[in-house]
PDB file of N, CA and C in Angstrom:
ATOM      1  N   UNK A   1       0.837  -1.182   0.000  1.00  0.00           N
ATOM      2  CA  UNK A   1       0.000   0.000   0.000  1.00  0.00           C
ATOM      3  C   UNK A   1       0.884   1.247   0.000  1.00  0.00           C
ATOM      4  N   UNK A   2       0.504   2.083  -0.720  1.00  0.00           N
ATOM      5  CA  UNK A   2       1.347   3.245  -0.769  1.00  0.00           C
ATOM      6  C   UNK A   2       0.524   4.259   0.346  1.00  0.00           C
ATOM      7  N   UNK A   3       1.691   5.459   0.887  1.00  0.00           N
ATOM      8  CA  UNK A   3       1.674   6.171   2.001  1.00  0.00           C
ATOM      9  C   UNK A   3       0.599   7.444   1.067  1.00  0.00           C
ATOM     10  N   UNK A   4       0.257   8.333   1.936  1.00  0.00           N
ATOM     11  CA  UNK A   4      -0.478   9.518   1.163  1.00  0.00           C
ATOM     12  C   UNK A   4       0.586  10.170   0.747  1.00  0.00           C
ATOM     13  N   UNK A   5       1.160  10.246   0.956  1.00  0.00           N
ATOM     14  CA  UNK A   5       2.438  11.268   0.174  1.00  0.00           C
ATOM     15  C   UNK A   5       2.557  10.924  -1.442  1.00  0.00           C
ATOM     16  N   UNK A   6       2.636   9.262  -1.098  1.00  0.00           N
ATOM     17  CA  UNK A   6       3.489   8.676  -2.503  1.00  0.00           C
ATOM     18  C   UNK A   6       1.861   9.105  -3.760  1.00  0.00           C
ATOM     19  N   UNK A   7       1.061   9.770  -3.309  1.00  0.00           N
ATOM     20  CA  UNK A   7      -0.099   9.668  -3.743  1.00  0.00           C
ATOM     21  C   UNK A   7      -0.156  11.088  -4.577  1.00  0.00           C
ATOM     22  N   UNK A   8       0.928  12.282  -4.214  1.00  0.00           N
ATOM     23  CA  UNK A   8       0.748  13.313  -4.466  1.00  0.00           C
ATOM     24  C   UNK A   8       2.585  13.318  -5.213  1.00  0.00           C
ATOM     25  N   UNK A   9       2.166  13.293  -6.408  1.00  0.00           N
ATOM     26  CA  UNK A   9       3.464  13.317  -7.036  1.00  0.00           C
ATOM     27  C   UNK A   9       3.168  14.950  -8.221  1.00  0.00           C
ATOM     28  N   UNK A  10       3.648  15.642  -7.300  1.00  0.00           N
ATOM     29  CA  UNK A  10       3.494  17.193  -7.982  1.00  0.00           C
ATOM     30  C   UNK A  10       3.807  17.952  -6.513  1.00  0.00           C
ATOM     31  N   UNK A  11       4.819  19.174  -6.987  1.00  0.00           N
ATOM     32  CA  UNK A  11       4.779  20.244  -5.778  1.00  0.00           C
ATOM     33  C   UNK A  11       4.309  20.189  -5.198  1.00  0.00           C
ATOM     34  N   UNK A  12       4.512  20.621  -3.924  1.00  0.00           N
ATOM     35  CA  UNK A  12       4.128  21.057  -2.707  1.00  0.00           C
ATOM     36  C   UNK A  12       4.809  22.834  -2.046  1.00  0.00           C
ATOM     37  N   UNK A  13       4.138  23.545  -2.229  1.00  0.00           N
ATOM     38  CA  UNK A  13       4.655  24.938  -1.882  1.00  0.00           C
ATOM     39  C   UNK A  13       3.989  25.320  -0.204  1.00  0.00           C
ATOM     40  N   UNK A  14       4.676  25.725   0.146  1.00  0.00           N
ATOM     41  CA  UNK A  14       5.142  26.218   1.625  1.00  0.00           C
ATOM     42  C   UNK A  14       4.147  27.287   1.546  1.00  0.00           C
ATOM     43  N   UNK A  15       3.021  27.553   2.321  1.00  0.00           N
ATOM     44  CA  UNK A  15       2.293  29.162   2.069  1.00  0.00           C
ATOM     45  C   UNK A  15       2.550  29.677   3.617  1.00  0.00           C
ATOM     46  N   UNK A  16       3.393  30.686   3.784  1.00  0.00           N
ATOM     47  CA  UNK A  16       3.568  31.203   5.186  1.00  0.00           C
ATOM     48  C   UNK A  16       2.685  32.193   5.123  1.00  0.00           C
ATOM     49  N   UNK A  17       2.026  32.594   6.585  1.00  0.00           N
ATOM     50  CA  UNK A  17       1.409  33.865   7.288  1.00  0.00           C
ATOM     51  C   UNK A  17       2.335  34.859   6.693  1.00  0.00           C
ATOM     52  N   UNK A  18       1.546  36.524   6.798  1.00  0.00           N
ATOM     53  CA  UNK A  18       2.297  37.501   7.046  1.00  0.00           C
ATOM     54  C   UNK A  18       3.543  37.488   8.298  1.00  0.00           C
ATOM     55  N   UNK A  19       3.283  37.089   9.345  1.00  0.00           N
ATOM     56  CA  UNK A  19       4.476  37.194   9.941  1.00  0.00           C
ATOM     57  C   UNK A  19       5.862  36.267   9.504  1.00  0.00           C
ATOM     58  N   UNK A  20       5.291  35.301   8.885  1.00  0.00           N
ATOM     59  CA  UNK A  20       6.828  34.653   7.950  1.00  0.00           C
ATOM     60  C   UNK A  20       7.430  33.585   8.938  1.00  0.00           C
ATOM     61  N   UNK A  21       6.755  33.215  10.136  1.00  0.00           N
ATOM     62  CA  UNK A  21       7.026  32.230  10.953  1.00  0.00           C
ATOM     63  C   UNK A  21       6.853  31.208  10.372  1.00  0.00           C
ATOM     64  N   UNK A  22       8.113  29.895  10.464  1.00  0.00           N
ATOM     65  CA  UNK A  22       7.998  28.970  10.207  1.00  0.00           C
ATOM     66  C   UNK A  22       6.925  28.065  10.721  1.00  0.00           C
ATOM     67  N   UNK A  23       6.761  28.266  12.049  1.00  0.00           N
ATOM     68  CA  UNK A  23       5.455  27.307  12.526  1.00  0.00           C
ATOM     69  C   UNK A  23       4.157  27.374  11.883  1.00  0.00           C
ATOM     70  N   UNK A  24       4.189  28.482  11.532  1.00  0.00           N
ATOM     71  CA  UNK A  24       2.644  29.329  10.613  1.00  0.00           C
ATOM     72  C   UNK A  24       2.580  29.081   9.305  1.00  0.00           C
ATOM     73  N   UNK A  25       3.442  28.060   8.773  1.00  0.00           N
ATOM     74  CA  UNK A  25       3.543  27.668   7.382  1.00  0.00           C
ATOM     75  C   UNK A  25       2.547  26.673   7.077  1.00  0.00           C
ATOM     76  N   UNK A  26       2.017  26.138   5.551  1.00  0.00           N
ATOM     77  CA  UNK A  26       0.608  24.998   5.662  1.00  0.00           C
ATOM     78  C   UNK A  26       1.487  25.003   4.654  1.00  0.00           C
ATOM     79  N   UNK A  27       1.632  23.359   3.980  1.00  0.00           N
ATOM     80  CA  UNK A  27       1.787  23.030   2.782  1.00  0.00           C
ATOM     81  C   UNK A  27       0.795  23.365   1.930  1.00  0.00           C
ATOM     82  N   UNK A  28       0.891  23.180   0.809  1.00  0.00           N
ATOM     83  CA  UNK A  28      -0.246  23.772   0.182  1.00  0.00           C
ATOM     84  C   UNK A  28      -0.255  23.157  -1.830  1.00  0.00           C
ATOM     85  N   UNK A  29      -1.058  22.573  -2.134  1.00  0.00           N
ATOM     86  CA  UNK A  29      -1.166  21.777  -3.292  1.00  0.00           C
ATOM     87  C   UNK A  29      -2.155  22.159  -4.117  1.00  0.00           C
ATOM     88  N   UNK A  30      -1.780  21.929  -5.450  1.00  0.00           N
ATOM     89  CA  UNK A  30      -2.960  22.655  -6.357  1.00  0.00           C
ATOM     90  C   UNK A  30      -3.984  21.334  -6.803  1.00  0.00           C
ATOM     91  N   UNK A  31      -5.336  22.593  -6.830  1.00  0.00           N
ATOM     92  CA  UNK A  31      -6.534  21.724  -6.793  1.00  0.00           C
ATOM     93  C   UNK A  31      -6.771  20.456  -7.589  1.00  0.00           C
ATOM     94  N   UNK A  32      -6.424  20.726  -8.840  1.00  0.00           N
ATOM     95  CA  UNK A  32      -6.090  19.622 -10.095  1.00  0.00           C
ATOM     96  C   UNK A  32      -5.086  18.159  -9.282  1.00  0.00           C
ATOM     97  N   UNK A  33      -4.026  18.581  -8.412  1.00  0.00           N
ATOM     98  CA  UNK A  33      -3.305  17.865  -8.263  1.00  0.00           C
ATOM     99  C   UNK A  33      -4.061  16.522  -7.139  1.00  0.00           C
ATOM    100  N   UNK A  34      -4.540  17.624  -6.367  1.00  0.00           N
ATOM    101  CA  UNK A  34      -5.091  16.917  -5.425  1.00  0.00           C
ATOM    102  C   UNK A  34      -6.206  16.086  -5.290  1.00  0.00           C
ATOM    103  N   UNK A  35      -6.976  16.298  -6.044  1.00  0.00           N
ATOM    104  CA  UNK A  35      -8.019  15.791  -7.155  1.00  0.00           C
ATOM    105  C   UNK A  35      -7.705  14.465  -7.622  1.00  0.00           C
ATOM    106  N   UNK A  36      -6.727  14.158  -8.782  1.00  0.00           N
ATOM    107  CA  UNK A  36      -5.979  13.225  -9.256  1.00  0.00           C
ATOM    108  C   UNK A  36      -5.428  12.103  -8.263  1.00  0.00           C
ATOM    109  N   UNK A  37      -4.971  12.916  -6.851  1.00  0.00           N
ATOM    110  CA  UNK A  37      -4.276  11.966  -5.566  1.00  0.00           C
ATOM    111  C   UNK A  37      -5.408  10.860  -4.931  1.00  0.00           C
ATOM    112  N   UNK A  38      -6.539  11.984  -5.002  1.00  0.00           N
ATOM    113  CA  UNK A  38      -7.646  11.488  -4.095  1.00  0.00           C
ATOM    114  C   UNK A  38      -8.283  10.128  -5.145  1.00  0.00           C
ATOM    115  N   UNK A  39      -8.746  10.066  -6.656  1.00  0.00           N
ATOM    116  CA  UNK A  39      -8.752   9.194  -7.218  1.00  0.00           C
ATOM    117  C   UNK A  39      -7.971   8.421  -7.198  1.00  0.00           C
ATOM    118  N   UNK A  40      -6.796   8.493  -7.339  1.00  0.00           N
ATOM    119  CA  UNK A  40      -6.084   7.115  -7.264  1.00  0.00           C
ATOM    120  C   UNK A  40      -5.868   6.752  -5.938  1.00  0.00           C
ATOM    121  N   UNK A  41      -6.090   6.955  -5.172  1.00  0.00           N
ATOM    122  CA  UNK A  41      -6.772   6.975  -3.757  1.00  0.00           C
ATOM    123  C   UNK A  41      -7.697   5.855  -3.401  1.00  0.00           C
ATOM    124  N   UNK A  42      -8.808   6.566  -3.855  1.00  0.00           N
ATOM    125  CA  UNK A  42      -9.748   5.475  -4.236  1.00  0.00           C
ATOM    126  C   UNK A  42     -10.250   4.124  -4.771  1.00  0.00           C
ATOM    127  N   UNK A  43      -9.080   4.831  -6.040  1.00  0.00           N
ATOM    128  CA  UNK A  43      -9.229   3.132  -7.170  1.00  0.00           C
ATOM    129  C   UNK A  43      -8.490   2.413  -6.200  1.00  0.00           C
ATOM    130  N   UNK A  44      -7.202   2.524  -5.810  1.00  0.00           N
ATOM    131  CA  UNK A  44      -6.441   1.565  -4.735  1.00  0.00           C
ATOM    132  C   UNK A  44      -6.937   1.146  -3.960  1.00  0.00           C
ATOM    133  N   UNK A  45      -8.061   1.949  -3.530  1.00  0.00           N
ATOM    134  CA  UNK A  45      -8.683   1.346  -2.106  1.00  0.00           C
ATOM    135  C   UNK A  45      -9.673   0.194  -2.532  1.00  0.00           C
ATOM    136  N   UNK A  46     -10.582   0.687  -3.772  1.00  0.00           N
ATOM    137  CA  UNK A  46     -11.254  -0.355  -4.336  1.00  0.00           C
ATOM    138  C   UNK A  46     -10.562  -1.502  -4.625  1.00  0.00           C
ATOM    139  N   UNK A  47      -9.601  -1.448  -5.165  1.00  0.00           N
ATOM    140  CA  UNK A  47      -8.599  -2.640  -5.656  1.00  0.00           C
ATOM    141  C   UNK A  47      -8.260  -3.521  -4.855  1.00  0.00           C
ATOM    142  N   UNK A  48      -7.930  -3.028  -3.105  1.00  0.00           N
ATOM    143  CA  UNK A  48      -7.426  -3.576  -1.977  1.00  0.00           C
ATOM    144  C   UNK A  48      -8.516  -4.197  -1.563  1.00  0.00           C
ATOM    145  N   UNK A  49     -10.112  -3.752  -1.838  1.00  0.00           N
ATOM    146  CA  UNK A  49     -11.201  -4.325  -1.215  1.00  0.00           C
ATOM    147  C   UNK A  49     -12.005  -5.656  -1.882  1.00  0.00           C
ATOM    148  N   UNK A  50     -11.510  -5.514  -3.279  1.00  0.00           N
ATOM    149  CA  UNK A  50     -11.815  -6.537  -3.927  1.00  0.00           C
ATOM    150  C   UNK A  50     -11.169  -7.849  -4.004  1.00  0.00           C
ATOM    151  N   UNK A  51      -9.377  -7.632  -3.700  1.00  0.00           N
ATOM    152  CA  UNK A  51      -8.415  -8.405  -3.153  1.00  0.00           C
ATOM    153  C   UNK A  51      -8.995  -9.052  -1.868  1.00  0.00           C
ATOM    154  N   UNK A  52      -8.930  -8.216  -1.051  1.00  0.00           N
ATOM    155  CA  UNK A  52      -9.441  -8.629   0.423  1.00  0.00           C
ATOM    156  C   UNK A  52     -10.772  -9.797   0.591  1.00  0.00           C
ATOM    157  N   UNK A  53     -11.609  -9.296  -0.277  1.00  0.00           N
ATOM    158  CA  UNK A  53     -12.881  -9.418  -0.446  1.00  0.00           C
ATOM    159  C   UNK A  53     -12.801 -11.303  -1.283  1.00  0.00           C
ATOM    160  N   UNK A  54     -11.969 -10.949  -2.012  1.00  0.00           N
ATOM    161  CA  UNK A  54     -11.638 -12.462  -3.011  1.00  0.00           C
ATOM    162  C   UNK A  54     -10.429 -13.279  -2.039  1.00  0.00           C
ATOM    163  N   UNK A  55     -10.048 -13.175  -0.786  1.00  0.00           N
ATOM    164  CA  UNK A  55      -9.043 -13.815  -0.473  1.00  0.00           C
ATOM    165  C   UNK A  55      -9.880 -14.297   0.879  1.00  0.00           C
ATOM    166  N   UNK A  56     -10.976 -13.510   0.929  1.00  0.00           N
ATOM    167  CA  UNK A  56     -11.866 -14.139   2.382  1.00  0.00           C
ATOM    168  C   UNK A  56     -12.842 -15.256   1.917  1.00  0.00           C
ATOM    169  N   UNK A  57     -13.111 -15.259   0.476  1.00  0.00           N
ATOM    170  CA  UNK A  57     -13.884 -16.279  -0.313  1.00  0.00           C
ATOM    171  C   UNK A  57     -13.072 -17.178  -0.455  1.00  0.00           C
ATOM    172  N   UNK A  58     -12.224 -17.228  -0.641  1.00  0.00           N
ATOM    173  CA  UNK A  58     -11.485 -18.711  -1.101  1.00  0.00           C
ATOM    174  C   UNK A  58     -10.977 -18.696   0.251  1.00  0.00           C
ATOM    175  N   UNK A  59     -10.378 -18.251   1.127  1.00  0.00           N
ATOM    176  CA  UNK A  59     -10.173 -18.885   2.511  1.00  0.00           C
ATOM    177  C   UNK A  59     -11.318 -19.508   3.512  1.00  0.00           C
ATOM    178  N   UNK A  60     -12.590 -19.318   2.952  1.00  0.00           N
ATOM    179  CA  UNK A  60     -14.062 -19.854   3.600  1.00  0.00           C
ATOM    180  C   UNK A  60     -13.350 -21.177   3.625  1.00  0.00           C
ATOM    181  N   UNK A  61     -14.417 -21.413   5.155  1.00  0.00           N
ATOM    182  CA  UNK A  61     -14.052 -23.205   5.527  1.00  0.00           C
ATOM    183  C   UNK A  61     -15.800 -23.753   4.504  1.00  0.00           C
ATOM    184  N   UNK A  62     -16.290 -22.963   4.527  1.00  0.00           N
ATOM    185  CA  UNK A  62     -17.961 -23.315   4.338  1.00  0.00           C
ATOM    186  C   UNK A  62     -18.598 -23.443   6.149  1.00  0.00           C
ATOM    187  N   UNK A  63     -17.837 -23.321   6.926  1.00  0.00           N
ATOM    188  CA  UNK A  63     -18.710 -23.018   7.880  1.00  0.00           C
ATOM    189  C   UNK A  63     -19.946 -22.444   8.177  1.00  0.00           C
ATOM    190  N   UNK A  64     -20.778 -23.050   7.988  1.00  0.00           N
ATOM    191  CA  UNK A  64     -22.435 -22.196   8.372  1.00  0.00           C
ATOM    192  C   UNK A  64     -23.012 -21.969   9.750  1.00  0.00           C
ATOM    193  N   UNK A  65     -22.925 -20.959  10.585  1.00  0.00           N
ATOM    194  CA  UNK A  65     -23.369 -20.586  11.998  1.00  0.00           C
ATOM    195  C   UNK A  65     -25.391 -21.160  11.516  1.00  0.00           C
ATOM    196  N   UNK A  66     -25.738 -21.931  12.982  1.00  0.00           N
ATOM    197  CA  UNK A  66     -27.074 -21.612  13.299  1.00  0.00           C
ATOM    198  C   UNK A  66     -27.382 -20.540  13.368  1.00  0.00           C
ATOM    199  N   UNK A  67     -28.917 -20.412  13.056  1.00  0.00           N
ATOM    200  CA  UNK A  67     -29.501 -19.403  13.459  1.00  0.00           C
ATOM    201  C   UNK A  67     -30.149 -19.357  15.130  1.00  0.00           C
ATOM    202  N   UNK A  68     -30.247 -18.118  15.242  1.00  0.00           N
ATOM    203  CA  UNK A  68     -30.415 -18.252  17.080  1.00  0.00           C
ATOM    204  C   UNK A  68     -32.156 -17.877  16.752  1.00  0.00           C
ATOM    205  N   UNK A  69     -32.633 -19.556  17.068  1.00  0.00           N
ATOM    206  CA  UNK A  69     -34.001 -20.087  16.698  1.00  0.00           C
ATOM    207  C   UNK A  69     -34.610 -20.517  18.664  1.00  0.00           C
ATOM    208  N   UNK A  70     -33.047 -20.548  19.242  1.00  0.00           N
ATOM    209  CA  UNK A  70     -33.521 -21.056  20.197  1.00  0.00           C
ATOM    210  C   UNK A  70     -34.096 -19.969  21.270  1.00  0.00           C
ATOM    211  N   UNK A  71     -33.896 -18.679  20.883  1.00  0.00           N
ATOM    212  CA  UNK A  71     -34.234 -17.767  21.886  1.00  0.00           C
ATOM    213  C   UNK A  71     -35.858 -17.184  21.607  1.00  0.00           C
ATOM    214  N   UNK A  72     -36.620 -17.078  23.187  1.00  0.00           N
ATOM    215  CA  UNK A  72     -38.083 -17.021  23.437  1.00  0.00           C
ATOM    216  C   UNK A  72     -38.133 -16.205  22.821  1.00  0.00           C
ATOM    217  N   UNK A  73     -39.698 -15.989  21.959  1.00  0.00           N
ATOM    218  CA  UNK A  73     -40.205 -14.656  21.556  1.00  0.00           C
ATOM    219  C   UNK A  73     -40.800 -13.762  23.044  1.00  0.00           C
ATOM    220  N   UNK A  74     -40.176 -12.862  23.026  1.00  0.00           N
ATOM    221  CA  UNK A  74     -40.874 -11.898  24.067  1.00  0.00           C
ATOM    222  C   UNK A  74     -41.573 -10.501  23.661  1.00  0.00           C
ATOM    223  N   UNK A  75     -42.969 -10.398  23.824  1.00  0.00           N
ATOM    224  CA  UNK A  75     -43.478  -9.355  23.125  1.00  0.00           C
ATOM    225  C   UNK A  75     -43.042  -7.818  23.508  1.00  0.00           C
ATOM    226  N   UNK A  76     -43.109  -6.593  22.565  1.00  0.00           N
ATOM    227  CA  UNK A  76     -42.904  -6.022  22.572  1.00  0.00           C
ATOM    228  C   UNK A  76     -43.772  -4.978  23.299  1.00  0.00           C
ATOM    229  N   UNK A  77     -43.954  -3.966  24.669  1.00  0.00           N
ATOM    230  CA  UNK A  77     -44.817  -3.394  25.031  1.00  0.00           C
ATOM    231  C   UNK A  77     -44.135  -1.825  24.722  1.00  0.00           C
ATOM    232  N   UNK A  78     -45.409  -1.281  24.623  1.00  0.00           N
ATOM    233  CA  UNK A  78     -44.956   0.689  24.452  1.00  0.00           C
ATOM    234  C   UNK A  78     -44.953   1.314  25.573  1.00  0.00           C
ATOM    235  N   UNK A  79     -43.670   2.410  25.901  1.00  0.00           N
ATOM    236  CA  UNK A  79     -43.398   2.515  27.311  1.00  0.00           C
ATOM    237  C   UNK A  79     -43.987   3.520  27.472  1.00  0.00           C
ATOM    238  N   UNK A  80     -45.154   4.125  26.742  1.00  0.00           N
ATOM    239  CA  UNK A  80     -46.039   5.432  27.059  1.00  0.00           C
ATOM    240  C   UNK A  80     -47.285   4.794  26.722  1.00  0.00           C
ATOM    241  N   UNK A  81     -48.394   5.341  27.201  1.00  0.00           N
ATOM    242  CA  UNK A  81     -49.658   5.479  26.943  1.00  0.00           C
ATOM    243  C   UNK A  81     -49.832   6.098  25.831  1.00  0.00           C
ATOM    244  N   UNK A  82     -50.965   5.009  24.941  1.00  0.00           N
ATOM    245  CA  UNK A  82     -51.569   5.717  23.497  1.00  0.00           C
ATOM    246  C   UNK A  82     -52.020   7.183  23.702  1.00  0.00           C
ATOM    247  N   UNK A  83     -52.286   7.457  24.855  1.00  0.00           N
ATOM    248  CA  UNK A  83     -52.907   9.017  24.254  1.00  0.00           C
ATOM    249  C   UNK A  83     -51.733   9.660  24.440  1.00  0.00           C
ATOM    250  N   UNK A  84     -50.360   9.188  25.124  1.00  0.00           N
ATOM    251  CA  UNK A  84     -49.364  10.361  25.449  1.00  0.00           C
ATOM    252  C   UNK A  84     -47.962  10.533  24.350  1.00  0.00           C
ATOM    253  N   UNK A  85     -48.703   9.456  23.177  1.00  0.00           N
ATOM    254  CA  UNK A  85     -47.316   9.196  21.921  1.00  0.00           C
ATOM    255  C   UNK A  85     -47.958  10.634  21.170  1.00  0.00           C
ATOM    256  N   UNK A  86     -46.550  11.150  20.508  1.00  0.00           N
ATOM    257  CA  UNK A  86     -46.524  12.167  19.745  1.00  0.00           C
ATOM    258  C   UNK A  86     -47.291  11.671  17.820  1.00  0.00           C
ATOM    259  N   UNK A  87     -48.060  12.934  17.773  1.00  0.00           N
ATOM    260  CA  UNK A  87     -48.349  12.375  16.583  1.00  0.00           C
ATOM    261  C   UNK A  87     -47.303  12.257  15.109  1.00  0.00           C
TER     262      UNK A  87
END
């Protein structure tokens, strides 16, 4: 898997405050670029999920869980009075 960085292959410019302090600096990337990062972003992620997704299918044992058939039905009561529910 690639890092977010490796995702943004185009400049990166430094935008400092008026006071010119280094701490007050934001990287800063153009919109087009970032755009492009975030798609291939995505497709990778899709790609990783379909991998993932096809490697949990063929690792199935076929194990089938019961269903929980054995637990009582218990009815459901309303914890207000019909005349005091909102319409």
């Amino acid at each position: 898997m690639k890092t977010p960085a490796e995702y943004l292959a185009c400049p990166v410019f430094e935008l400092t405050y008026p006071t010119g302090e280094v701490a007050e600096s934001v990287p800063v990337v153009a919109y087009d670029d970032a755009v492009r990062a975030v798609e291939a972003a995505l497709a990778d992620a899709e790609k990783y999920k379909y991998l993932l997704m096809r490697a949990l299918r063929r690792s199935g044992t076929g194990q089938q869980y019961p269903a929980l058939s054995g637990m009582p039905e218990t009815p459901v009561l309303p914890l207000y009075p019909p005349n005091e529910l909102a319409a």
